[in-house]
Protein backbone atom coordinates (compact mmCIF):
# COMPACT_ATOMS: atom_id res chain seq x y z
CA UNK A 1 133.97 -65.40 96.51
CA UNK A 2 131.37 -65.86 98.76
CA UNK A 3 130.46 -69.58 98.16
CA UNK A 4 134.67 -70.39 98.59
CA UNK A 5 134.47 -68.42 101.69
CA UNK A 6 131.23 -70.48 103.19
CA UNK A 7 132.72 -73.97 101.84
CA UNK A 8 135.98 -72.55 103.95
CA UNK A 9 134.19 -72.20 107.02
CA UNK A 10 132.15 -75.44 106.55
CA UNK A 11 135.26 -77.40 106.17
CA UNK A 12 136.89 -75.56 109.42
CA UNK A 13 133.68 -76.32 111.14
CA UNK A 14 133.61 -80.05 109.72
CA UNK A 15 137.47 -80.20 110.73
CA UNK A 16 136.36 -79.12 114.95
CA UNK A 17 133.86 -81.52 114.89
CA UNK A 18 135.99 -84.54 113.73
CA UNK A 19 138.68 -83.58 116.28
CA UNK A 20 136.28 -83.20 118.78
CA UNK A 21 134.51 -86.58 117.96
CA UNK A 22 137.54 -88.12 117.44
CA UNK A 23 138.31 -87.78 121.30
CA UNK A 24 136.38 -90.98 122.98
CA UNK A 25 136.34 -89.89 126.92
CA UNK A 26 134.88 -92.92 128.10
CA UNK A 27 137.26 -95.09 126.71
CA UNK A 28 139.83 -93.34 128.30
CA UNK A 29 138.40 -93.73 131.62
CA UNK A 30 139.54 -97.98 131.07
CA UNK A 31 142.98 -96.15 131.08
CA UNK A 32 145.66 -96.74 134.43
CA UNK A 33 144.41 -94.33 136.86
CA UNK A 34 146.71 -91.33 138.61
CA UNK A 35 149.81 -92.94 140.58
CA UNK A 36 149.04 -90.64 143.91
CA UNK A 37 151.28 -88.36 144.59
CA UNK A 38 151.60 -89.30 148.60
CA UNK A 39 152.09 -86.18 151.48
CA UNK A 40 153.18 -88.39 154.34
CA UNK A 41 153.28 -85.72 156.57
CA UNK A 42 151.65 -82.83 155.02
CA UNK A 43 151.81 -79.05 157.11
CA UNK A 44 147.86 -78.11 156.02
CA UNK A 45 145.00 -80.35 154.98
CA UNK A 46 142.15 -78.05 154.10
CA UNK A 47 138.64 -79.29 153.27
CA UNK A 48 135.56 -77.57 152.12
CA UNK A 49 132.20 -79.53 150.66
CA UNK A 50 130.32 -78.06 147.62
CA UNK A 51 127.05 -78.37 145.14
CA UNK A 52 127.38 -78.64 141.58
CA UNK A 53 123.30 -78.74 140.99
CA UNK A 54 122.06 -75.46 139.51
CA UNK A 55 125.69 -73.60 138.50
CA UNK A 56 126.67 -72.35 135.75
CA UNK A 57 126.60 -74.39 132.42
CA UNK A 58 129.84 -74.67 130.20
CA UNK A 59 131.13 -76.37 128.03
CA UNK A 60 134.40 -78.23 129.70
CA UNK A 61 138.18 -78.59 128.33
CA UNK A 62 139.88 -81.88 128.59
CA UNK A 63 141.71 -82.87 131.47
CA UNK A 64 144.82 -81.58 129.20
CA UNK A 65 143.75 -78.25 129.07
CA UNK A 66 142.37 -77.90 124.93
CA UNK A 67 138.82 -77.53 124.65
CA UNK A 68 136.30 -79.06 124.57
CA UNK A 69 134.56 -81.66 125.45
CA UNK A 70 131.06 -82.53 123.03
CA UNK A 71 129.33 -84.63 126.26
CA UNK A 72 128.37 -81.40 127.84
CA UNK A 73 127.05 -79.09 128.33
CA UNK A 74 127.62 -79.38 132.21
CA UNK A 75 127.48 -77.73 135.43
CA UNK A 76 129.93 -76.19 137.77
CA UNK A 77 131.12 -75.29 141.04
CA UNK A 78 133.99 -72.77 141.80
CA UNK A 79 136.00 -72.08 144.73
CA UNK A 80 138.94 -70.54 145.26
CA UNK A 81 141.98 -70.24 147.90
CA UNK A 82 145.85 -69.27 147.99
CA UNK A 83 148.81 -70.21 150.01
CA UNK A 84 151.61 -68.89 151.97
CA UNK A 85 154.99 -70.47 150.25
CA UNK A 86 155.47 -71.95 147.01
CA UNK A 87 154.97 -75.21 147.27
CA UNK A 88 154.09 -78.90 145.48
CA UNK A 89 150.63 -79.69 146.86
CA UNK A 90 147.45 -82.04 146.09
CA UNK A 91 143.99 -81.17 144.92
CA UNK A 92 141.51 -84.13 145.46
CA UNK A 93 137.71 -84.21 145.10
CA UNK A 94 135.40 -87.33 146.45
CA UNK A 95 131.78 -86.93 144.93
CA UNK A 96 128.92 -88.30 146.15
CA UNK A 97 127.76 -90.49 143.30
CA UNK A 98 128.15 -88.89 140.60
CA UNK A 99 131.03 -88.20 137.75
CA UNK A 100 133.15 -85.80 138.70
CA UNK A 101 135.60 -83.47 136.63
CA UNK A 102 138.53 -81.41 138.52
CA UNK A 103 140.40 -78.13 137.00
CA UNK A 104 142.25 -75.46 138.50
CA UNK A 105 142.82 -72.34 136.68
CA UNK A 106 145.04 -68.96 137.97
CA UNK A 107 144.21 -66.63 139.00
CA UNK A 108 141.23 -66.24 137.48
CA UNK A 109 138.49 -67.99 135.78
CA UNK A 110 136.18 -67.60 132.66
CA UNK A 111 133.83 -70.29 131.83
CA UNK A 112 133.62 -69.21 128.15
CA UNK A 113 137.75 -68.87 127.60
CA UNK A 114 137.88 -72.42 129.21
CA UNK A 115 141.36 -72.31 128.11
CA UNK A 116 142.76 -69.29 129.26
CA UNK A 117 144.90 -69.55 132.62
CA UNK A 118 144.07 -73.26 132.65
CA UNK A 119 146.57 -75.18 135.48
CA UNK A 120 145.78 -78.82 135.40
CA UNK A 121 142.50 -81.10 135.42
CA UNK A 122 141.96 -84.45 136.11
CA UNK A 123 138.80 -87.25 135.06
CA UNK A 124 138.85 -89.85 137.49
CA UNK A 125 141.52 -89.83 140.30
CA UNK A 126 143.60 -93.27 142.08
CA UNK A 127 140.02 -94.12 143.95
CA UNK A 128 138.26 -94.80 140.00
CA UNK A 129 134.72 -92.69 139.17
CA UNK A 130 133.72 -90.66 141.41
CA UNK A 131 136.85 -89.21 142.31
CA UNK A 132 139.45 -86.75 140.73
CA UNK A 133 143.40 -85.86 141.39
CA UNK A 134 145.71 -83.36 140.59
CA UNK A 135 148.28 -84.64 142.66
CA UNK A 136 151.90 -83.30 142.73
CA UNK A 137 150.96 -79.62 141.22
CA UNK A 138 153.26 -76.81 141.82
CA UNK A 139 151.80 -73.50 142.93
CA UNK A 140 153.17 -70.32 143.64
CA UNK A 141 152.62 -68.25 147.22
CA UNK A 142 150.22 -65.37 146.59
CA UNK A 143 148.43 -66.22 143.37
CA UNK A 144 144.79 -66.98 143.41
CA UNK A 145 143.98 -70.43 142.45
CA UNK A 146 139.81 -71.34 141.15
CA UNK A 147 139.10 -75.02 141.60
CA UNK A 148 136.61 -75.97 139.36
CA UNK A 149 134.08 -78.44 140.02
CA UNK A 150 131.96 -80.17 136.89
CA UNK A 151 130.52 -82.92 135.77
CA UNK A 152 132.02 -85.23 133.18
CA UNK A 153 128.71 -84.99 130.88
CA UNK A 154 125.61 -83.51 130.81
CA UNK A 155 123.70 -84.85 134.04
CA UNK A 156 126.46 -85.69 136.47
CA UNK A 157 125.93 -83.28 139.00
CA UNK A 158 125.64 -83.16 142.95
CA UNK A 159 127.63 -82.70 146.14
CA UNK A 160 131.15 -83.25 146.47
CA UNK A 161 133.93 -83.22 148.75
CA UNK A 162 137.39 -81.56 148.09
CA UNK A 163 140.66 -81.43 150.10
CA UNK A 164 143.83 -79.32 149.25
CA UNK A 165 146.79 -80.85 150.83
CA UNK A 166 150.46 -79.31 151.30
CA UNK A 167 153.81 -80.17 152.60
CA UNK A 168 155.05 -77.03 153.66
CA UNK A 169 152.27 -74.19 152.78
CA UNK A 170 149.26 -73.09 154.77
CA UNK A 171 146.40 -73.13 152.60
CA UNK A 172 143.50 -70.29 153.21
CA UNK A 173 140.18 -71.43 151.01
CA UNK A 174 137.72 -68.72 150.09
CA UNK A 175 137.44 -65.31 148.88
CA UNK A 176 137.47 -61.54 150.52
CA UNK A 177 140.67 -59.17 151.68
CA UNK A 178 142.01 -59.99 155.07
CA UNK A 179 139.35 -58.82 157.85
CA UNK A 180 140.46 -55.49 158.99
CA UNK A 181 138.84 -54.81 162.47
CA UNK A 182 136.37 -51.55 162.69
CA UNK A 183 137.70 -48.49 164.17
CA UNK A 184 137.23 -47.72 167.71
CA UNK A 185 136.30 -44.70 169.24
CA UNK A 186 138.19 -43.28 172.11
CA UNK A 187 136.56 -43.68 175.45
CA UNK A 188 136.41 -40.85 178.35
CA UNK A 189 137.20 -41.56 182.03
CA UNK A 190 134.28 -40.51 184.55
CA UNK A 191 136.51 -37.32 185.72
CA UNK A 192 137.51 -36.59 181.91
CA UNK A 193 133.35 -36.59 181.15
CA UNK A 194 132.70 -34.53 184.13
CA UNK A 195 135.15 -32.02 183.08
CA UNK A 196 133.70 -32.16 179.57
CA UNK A 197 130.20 -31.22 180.83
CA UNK A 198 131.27 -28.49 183.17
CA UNK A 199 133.35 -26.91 180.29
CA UNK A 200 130.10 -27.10 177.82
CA UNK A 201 128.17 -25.32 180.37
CA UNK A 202 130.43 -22.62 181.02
CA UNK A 203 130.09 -22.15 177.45
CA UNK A 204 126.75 -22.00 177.44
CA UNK A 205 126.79 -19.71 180.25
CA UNK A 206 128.72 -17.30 178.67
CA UNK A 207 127.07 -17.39 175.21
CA UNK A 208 123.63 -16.71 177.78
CA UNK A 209 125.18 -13.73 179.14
CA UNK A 210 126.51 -12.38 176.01
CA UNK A 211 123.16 -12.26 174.90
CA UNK A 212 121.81 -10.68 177.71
């Protein structure tokens, strides 16, 4: 019983690894690249610039979404941001030579359930290596979207540049509740303070006399 069940799981495991193999990634960067999805006059263009050197190492899905790739492991970046309306909107990165890797995932993000809430993800965008586009994705108002920034194998890591782009939507990048102001104390007029001394002496006074 036991050597059927080990010959099982070697034959699973053997089955993984073929699939995964069986996936060449660099061949399919010779592929047509992403047909932009154009914004000629977008409402919000938001930008923010990033590091991928020293983050968190994962092992990354395919642009597709299954998992995973076997030229890792690799570093990331994440970043996340919402908007104010549903809307169709554009996700770009520009990296600063290096290979670049793009995923969103909502609303949240585990690097070791790298399919789990996946969104979209994109190799290399319309601009060839070095770039990456999920052009034309639809997201919904209110929901938390993580961009993921990675490498596309182990290495390929850096700065980067990435702009989120929408027609109709405002787009707010970053993380924290909406700043609520600190409360403030009421103030006194000169009269009201003078009062408010003369009153805590007469107190005193009396308390004195009391005593007395």
């Amino acid at each position: 019983m036991k050597i059927a069940m080990l010959l099982l799981a070697m034959t699973l495991s053997a089955s993984v690894s073929a699939q995964t193999q069986s996936v060449d990634e660099v061949a399919l960067k010779a592929t047509t690249p992403n047909i932009p999805n154009v914004i000629n006059s977008p409402h919000d263009v938001q930008s923010y610039v990033g590091d991928t050197t020293g983050g968190t190492s994962w092992d990354r899905p395919f642009a597709d979404g299954t998992c995973c790739s076997g030229l890792g492991p690799v570093v990331l970046h994440q970043e996340q941001f919402t908007i104010s309306a549903n809307d169709t909107c554009n996700v770009r990165s520009v990296q600063n030579g290096w290979d670049g890797y793009l995923f969103l995932y909502a609303p949240s993000f585990d690097p070791l359930n790298q399919t789990v809430n996946f969104v979209a993800g994109d190799d290399d965008g319309a601009g060839g290596i070095g770039t990456s586009d999920i052009d034309g994705v639809a997201l919904t108002a209110g929901t938390t979207y993580q961009v993921i920034m990675t490498g596309f194998q182990a290495g390929d890591a850096g700065t980067f540049t990435n702009t989120i782009t929408c027609p109709v939507a405002n787009v707010t990048i970053g993380a924290g509740a909406p700043f609520v102001p600190a409360a403030q104390l009421p103030t006194l007029s000169q009269n009201a303070l003078l009062a408010l001394g003369l009153l805590i002496g007469l107190i005193g006074f009396v308390a004195i006399r009391r005593r007395a």
